[in-house]
ModelCIF file with pLDDT and N, C-alpha, C, O atoms, coordinates in Angstrom:
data_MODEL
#
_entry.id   MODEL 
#
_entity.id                         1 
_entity.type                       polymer 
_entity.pdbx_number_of_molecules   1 
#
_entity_poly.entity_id                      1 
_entity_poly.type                           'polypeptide(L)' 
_entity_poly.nstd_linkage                   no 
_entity_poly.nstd_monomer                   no 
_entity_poly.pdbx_seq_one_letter_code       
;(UNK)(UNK)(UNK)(UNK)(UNK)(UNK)(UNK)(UNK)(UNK)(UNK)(UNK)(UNK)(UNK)(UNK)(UNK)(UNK)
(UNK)(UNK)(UNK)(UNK)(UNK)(UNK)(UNK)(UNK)(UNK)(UNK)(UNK)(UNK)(UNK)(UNK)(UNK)(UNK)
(UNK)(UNK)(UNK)(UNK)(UNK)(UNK)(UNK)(UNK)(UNK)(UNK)(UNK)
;
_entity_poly.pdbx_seq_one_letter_code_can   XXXXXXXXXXXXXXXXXXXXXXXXXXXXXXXXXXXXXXXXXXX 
_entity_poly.pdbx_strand_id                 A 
#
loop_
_entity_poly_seq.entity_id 
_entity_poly_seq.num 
_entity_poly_seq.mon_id 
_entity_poly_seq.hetero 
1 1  UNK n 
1 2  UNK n 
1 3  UNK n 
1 4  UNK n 
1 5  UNK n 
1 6  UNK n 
1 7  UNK n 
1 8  UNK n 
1 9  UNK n 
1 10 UNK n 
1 11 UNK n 
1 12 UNK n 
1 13 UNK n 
1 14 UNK n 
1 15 UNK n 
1 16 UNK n 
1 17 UNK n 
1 18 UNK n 
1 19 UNK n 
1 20 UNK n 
1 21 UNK n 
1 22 UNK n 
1 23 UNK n 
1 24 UNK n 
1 25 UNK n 
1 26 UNK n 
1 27 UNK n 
1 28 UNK n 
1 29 UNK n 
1 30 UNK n 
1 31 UNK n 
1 32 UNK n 
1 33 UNK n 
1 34 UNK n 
1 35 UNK n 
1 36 UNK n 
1 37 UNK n 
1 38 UNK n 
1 39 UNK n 
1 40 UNK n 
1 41 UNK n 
1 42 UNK n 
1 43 UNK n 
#
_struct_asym.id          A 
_struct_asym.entity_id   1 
#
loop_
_ma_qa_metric.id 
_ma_qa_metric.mode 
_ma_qa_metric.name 
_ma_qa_metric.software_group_id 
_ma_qa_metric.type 
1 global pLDDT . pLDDT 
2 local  pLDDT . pLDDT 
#
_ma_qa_metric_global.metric_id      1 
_ma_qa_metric_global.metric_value   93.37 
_ma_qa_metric_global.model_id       1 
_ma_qa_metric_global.ordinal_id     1 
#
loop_
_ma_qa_metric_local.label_asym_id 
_ma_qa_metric_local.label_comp_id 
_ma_qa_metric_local.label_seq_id 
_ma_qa_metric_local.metric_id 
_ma_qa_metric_local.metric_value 
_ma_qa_metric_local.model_id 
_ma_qa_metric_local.ordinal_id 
A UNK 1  2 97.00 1 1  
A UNK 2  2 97.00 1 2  
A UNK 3  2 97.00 1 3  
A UNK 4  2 96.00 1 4  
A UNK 5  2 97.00 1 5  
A UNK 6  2 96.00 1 6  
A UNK 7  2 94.00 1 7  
A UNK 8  2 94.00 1 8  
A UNK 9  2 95.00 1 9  
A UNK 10 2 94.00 1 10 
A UNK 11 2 92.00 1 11 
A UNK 12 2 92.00 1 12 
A UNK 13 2 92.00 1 13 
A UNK 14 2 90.00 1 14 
A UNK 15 2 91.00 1 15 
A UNK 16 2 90.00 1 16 
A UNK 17 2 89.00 1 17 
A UNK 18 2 90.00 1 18 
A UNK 19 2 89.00 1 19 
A UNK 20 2 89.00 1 20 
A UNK 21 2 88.00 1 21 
A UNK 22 2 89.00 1 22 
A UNK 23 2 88.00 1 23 
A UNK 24 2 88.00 1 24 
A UNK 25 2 88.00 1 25 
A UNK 26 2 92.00 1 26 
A UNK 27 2 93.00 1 27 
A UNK 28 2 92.00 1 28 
A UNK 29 2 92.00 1 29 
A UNK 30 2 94.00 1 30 
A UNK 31 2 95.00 1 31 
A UNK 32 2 94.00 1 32 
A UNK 33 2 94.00 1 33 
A UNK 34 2 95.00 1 34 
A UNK 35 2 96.00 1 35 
A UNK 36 2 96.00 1 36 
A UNK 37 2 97.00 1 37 
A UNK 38 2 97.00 1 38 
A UNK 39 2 97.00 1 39 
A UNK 40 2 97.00 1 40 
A UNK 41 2 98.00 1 41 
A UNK 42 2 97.00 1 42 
A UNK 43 2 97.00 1 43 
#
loop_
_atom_site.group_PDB 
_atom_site.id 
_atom_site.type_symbol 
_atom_site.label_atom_id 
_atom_site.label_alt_id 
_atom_site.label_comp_id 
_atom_site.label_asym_id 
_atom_site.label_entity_id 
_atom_site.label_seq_id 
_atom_site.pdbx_PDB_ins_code 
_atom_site.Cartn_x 
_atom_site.Cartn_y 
_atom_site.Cartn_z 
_atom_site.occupancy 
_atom_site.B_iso_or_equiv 
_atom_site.pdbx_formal_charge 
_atom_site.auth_seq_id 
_atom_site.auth_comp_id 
_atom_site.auth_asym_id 
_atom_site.auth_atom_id 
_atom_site.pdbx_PDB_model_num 
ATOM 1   N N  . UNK A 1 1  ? 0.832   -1.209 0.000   1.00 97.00 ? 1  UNK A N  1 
ATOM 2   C CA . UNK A 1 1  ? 0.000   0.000  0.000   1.00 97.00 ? 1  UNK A CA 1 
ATOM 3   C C  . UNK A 1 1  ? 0.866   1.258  0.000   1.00 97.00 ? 1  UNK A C  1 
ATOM 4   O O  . UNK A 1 1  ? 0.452   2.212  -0.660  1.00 97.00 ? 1  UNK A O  1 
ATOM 5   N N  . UNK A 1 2  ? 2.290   1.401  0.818   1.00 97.00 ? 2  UNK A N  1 
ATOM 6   C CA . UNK A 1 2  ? 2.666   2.337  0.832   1.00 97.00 ? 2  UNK A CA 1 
ATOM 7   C C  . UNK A 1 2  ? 3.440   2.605  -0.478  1.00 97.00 ? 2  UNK A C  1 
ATOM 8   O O  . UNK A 1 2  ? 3.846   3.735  -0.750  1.00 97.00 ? 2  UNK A O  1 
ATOM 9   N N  . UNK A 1 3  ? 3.586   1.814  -1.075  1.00 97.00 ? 3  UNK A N  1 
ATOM 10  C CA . UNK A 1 3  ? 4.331   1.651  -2.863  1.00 97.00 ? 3  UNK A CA 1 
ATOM 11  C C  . UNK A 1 3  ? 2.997   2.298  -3.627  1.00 97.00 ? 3  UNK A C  1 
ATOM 12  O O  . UNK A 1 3  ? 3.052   2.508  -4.839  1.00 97.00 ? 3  UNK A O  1 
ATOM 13  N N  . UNK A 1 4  ? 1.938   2.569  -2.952  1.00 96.00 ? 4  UNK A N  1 
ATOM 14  C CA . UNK A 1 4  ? 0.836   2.746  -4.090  1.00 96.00 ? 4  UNK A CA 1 
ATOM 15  C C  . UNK A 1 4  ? 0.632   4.274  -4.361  1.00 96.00 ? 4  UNK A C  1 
ATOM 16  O O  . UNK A 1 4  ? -0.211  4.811  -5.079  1.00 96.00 ? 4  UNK A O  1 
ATOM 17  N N  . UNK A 1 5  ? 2.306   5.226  -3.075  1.00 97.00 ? 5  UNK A N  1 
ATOM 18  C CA . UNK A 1 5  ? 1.784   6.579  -3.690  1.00 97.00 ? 5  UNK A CA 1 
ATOM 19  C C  . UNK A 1 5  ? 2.367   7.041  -4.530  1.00 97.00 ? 5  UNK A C  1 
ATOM 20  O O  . UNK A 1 5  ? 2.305   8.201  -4.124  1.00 97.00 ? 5  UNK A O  1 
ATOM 21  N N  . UNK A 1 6  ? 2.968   7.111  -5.501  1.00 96.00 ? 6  UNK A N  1 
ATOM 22  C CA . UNK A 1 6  ? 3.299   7.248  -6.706  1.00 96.00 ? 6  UNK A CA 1 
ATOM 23  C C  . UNK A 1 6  ? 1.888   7.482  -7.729  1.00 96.00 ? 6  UNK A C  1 
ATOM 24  O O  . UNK A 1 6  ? 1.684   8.489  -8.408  1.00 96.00 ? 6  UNK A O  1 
ATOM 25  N N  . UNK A 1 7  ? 0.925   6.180  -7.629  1.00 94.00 ? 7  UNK A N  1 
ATOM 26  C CA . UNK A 1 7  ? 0.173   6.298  -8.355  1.00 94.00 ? 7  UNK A CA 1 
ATOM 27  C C  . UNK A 1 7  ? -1.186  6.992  -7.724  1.00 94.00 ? 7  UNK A C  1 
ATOM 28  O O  . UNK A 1 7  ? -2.109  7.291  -8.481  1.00 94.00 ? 7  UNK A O  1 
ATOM 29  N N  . UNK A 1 8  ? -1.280  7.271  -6.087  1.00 94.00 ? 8  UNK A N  1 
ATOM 30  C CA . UNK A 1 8  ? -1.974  8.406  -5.663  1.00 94.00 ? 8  UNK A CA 1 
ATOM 31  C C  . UNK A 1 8  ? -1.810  10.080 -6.550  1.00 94.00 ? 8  UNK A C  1 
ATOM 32  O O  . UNK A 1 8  ? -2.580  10.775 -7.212  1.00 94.00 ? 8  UNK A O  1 
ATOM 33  N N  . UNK A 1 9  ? -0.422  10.185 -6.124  1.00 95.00 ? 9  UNK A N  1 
ATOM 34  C CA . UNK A 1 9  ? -0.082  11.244 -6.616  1.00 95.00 ? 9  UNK A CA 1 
ATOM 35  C C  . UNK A 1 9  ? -0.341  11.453 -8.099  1.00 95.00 ? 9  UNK A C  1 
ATOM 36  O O  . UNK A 1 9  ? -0.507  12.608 -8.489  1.00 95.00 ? 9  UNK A O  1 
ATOM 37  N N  . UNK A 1 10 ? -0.381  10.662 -8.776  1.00 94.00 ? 10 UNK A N  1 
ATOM 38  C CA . UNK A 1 10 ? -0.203  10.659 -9.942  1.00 94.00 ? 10 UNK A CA 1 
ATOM 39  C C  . UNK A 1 10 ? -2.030  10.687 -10.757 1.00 94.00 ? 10 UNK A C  1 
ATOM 40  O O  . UNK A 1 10 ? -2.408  11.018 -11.881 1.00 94.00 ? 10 UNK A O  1 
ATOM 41  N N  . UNK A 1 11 ? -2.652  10.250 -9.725  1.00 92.00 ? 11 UNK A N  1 
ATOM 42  C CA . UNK A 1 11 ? -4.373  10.134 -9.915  1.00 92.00 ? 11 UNK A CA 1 
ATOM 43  C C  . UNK A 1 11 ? -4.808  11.447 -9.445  1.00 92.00 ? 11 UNK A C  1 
ATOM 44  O O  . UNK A 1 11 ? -5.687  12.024 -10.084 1.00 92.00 ? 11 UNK A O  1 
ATOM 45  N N  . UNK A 1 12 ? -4.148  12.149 -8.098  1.00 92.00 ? 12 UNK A N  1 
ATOM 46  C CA . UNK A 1 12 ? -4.298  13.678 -8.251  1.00 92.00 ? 12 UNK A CA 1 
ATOM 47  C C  . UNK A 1 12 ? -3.946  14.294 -8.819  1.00 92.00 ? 12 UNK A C  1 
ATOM 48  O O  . UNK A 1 12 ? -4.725  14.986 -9.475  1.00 92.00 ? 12 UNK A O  1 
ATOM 49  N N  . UNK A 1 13 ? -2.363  14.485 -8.972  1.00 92.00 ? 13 UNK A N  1 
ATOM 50  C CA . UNK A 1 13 ? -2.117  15.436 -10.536 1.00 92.00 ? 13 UNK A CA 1 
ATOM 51  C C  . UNK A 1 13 ? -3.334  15.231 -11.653 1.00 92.00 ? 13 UNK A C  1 
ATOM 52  O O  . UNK A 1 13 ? -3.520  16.204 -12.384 1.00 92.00 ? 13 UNK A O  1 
ATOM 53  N N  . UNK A 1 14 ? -4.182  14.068 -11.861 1.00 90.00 ? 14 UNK A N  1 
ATOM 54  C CA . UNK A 1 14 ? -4.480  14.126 -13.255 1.00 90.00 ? 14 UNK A CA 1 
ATOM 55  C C  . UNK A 1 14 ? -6.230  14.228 -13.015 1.00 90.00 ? 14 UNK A C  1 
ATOM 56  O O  . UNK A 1 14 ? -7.158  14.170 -13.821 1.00 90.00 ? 14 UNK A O  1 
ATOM 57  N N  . UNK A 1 15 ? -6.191  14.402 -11.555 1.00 91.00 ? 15 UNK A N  1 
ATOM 58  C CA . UNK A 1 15 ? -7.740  15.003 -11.456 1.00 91.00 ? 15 UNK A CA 1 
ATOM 59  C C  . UNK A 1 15 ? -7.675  16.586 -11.274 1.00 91.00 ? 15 UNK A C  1 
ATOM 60  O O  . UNK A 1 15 ? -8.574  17.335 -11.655 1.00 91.00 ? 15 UNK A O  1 
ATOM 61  N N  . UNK A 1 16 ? -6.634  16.959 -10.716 1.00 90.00 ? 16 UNK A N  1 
ATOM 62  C CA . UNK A 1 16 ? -6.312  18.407 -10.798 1.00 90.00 ? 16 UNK A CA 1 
ATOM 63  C C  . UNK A 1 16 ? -6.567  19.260 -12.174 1.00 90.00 ? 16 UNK A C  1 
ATOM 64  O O  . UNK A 1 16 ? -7.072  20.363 -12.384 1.00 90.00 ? 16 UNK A O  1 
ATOM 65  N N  . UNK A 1 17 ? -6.004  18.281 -12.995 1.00 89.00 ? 17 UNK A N  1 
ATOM 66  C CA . UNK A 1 17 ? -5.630  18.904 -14.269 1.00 89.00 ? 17 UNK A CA 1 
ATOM 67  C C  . UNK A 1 17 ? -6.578  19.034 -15.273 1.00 89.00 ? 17 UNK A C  1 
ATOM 68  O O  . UNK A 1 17 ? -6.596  20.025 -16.002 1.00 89.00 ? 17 UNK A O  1 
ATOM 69  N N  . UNK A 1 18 ? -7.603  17.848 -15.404 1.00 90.00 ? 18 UNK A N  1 
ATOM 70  C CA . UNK A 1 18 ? -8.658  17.741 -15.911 1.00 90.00 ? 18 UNK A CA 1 
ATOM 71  C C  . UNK A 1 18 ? -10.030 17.614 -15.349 1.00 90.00 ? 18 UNK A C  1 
ATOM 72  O O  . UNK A 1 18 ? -10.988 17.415 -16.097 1.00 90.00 ? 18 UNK A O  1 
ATOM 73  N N  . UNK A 1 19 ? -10.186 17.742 -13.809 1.00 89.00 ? 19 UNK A N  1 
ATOM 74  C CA . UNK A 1 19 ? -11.589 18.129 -13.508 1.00 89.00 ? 19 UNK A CA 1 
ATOM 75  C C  . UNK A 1 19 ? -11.573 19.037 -12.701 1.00 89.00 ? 19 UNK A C  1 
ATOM 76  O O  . UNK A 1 19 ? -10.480 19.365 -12.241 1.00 89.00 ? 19 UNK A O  1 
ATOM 77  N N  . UNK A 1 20 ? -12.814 19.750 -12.261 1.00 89.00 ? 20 UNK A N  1 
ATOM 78  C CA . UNK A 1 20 ? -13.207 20.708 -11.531 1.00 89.00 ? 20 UNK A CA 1 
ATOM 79  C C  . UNK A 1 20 ? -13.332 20.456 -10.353 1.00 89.00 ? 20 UNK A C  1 
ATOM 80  O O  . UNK A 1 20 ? -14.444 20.313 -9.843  1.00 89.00 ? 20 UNK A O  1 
ATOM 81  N N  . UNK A 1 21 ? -12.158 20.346 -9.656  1.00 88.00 ? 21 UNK A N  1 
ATOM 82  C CA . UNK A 1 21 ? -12.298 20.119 -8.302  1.00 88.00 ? 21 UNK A CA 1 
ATOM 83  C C  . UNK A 1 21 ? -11.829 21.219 -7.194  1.00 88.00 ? 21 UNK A C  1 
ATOM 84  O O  . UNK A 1 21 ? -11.425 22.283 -7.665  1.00 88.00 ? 21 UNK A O  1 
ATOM 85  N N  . UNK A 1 22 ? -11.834 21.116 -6.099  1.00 89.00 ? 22 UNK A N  1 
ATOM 86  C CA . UNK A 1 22 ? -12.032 21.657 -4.974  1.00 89.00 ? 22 UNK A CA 1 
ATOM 87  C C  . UNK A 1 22 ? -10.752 22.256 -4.364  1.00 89.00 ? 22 UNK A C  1 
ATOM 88  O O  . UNK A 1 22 ? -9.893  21.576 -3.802  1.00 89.00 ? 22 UNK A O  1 
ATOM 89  N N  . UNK A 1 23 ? -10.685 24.007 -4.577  1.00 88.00 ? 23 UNK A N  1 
ATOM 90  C CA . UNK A 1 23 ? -8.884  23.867 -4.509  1.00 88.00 ? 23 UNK A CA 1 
ATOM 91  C C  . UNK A 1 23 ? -8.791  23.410 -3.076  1.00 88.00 ? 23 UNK A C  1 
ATOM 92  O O  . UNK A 1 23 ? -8.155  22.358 -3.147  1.00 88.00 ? 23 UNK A O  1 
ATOM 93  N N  . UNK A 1 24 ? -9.066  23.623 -1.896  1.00 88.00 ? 24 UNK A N  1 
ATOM 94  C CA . UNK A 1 24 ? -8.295  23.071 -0.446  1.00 88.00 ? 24 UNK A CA 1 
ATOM 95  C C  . UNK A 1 24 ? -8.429  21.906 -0.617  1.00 88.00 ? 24 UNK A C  1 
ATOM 96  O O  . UNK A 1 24 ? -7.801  21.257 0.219   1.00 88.00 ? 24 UNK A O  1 
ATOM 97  N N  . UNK A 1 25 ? -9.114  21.156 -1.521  1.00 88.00 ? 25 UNK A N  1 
ATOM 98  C CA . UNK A 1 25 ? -8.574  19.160 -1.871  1.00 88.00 ? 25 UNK A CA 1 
ATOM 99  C C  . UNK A 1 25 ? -7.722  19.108 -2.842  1.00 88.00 ? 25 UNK A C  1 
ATOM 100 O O  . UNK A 1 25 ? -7.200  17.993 -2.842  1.00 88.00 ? 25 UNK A O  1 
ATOM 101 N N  . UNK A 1 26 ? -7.237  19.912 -3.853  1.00 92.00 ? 26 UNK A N  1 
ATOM 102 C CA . UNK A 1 26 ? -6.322  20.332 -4.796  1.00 92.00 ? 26 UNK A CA 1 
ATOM 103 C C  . UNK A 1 26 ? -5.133  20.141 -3.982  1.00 92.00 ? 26 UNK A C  1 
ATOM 104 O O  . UNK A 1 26 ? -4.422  19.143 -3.862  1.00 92.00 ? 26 UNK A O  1 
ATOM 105 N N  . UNK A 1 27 ? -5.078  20.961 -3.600  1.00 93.00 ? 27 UNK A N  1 
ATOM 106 C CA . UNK A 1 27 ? -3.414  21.493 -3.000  1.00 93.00 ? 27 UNK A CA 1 
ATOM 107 C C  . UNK A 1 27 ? -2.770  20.560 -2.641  1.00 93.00 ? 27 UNK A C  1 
ATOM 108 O O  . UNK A 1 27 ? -1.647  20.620 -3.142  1.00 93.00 ? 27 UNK A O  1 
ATOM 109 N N  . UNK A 1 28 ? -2.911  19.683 -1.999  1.00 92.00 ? 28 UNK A N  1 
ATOM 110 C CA . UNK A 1 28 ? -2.266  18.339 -1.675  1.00 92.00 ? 28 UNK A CA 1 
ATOM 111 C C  . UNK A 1 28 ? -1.467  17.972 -2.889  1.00 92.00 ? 28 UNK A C  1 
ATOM 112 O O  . UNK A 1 28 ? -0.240  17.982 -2.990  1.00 92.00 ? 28 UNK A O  1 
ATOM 113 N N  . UNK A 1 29 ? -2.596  17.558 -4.036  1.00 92.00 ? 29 UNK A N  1 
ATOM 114 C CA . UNK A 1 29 ? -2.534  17.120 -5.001  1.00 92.00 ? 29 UNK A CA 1 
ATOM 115 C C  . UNK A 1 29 ? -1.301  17.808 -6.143  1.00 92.00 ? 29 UNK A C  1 
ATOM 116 O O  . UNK A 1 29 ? -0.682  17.157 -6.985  1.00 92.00 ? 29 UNK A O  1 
ATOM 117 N N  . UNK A 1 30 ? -1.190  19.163 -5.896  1.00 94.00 ? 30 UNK A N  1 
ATOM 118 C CA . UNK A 1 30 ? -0.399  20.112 -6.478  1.00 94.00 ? 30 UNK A CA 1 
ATOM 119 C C  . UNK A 1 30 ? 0.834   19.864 -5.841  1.00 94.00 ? 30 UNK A C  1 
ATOM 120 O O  . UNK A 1 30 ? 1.834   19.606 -6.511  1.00 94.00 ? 30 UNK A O  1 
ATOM 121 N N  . UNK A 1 31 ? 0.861   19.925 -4.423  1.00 95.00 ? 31 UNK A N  1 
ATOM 122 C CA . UNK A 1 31 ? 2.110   19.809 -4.110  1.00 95.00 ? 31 UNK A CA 1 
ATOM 123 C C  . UNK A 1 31 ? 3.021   18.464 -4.240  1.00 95.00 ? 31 UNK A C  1 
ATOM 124 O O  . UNK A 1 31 ? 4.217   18.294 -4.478  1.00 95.00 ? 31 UNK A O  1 
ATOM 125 N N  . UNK A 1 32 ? 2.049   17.676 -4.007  1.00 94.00 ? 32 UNK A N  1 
ATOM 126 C CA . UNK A 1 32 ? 2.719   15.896 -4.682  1.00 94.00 ? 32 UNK A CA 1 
ATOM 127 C C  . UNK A 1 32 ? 3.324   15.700 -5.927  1.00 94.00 ? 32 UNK A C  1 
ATOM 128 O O  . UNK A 1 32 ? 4.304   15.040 -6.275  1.00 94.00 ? 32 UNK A O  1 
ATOM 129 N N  . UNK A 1 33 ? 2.138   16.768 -6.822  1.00 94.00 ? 33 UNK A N  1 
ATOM 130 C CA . UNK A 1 33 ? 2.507   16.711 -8.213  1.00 94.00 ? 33 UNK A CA 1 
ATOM 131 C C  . UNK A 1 33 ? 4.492   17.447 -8.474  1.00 94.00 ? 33 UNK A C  1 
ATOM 132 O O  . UNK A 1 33 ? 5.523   16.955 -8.932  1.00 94.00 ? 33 UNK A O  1 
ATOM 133 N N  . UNK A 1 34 ? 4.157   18.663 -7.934  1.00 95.00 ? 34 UNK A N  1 
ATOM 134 C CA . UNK A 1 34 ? 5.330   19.550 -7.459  1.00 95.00 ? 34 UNK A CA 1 
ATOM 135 C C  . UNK A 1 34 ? 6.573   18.854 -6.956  1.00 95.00 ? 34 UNK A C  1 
ATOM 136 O O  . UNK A 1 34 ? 7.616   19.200 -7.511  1.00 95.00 ? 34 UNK A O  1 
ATOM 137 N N  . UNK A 1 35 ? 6.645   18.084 -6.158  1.00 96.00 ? 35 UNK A N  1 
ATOM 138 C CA . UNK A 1 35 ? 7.509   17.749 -5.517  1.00 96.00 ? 35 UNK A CA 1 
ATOM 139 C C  . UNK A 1 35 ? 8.304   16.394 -5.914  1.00 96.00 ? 35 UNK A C  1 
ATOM 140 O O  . UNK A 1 35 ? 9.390   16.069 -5.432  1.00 96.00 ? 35 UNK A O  1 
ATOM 141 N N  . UNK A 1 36 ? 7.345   15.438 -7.175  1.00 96.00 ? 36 UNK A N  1 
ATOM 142 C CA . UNK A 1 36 ? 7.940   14.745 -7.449  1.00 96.00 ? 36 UNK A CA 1 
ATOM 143 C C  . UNK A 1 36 ? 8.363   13.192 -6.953  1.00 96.00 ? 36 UNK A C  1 
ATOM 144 O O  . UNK A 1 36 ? 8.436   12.801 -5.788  1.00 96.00 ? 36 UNK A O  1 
ATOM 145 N N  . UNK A 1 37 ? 8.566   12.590 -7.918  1.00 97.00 ? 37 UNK A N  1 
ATOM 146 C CA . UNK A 1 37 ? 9.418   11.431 -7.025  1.00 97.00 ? 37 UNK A CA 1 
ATOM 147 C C  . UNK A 1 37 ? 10.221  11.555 -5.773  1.00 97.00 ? 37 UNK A C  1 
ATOM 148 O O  . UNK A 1 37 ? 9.891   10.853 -4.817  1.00 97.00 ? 37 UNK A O  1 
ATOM 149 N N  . UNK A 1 38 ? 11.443  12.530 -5.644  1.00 97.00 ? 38 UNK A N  1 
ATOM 150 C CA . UNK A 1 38 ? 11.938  13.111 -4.466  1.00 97.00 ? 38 UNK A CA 1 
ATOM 151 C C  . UNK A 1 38 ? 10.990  13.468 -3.328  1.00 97.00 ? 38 UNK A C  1 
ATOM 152 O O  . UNK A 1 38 ? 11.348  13.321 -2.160  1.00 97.00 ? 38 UNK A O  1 
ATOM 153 N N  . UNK A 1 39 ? 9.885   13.897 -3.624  1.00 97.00 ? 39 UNK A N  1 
ATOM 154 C CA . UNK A 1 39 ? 8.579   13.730 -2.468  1.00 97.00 ? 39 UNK A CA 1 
ATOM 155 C C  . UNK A 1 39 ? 7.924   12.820 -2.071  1.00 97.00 ? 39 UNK A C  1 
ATOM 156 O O  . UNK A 1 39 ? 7.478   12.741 -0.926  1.00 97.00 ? 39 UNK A O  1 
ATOM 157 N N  . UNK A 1 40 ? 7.767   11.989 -2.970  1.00 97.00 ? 40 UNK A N  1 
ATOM 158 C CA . UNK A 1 40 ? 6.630   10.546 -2.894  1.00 97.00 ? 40 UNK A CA 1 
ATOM 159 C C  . UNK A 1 40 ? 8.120   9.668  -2.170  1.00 97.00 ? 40 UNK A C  1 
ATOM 160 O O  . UNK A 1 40 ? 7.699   9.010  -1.218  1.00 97.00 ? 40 UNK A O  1 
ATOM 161 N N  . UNK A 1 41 ? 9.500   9.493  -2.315  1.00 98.00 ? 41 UNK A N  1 
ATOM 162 C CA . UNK A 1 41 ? 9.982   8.549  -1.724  1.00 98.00 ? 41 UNK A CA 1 
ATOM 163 C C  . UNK A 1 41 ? 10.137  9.191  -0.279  1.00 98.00 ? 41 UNK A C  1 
ATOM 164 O O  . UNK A 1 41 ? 10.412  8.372  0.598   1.00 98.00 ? 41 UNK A O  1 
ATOM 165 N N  . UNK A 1 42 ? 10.004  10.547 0.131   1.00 97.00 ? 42 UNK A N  1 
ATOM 166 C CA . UNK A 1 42 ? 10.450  11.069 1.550   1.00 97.00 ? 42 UNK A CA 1 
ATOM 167 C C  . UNK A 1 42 ? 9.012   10.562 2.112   1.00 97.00 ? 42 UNK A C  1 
ATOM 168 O O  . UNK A 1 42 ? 9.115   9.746  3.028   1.00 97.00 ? 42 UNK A O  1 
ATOM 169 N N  . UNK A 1 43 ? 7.823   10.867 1.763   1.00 97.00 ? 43 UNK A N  1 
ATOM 170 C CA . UNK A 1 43 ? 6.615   10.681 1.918   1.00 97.00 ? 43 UNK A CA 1 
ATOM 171 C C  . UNK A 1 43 ? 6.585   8.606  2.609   1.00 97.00 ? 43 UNK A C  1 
ATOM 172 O O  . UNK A 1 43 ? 5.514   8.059  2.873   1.00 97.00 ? 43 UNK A O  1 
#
C-alpha cells in the first residue's frame, strides 16, 4: 500500500488537471505533483 503513492499522486495530478475540483482538496494534489518522485519517496 505504501508503494501505491506514486500512483496516488499521480491520480491527483491528473484530477487536478482535468476536472473541476475543490482547490483546499487540490493542494495536496499540487504539491505531490510539485515535488515529485523526491517527495513521494520522503513521503
Amino acid at each position: 500500500a505504501v508503494q501505491l503513492v506514486p500512483v496516488m499522486a499521480q491520480l491527483g495530478a491528473w484530477g487536478a488537471r482535468w476536472l473541476d475540483t475543490a482547490p483546499e482538496l487540490t493542494v495536496r494534489a499540487e504539491l505531490l505533483a510539485d515535488g515529485g518522485p523526491p517527495m513521494w519517496e520522503r513521503f
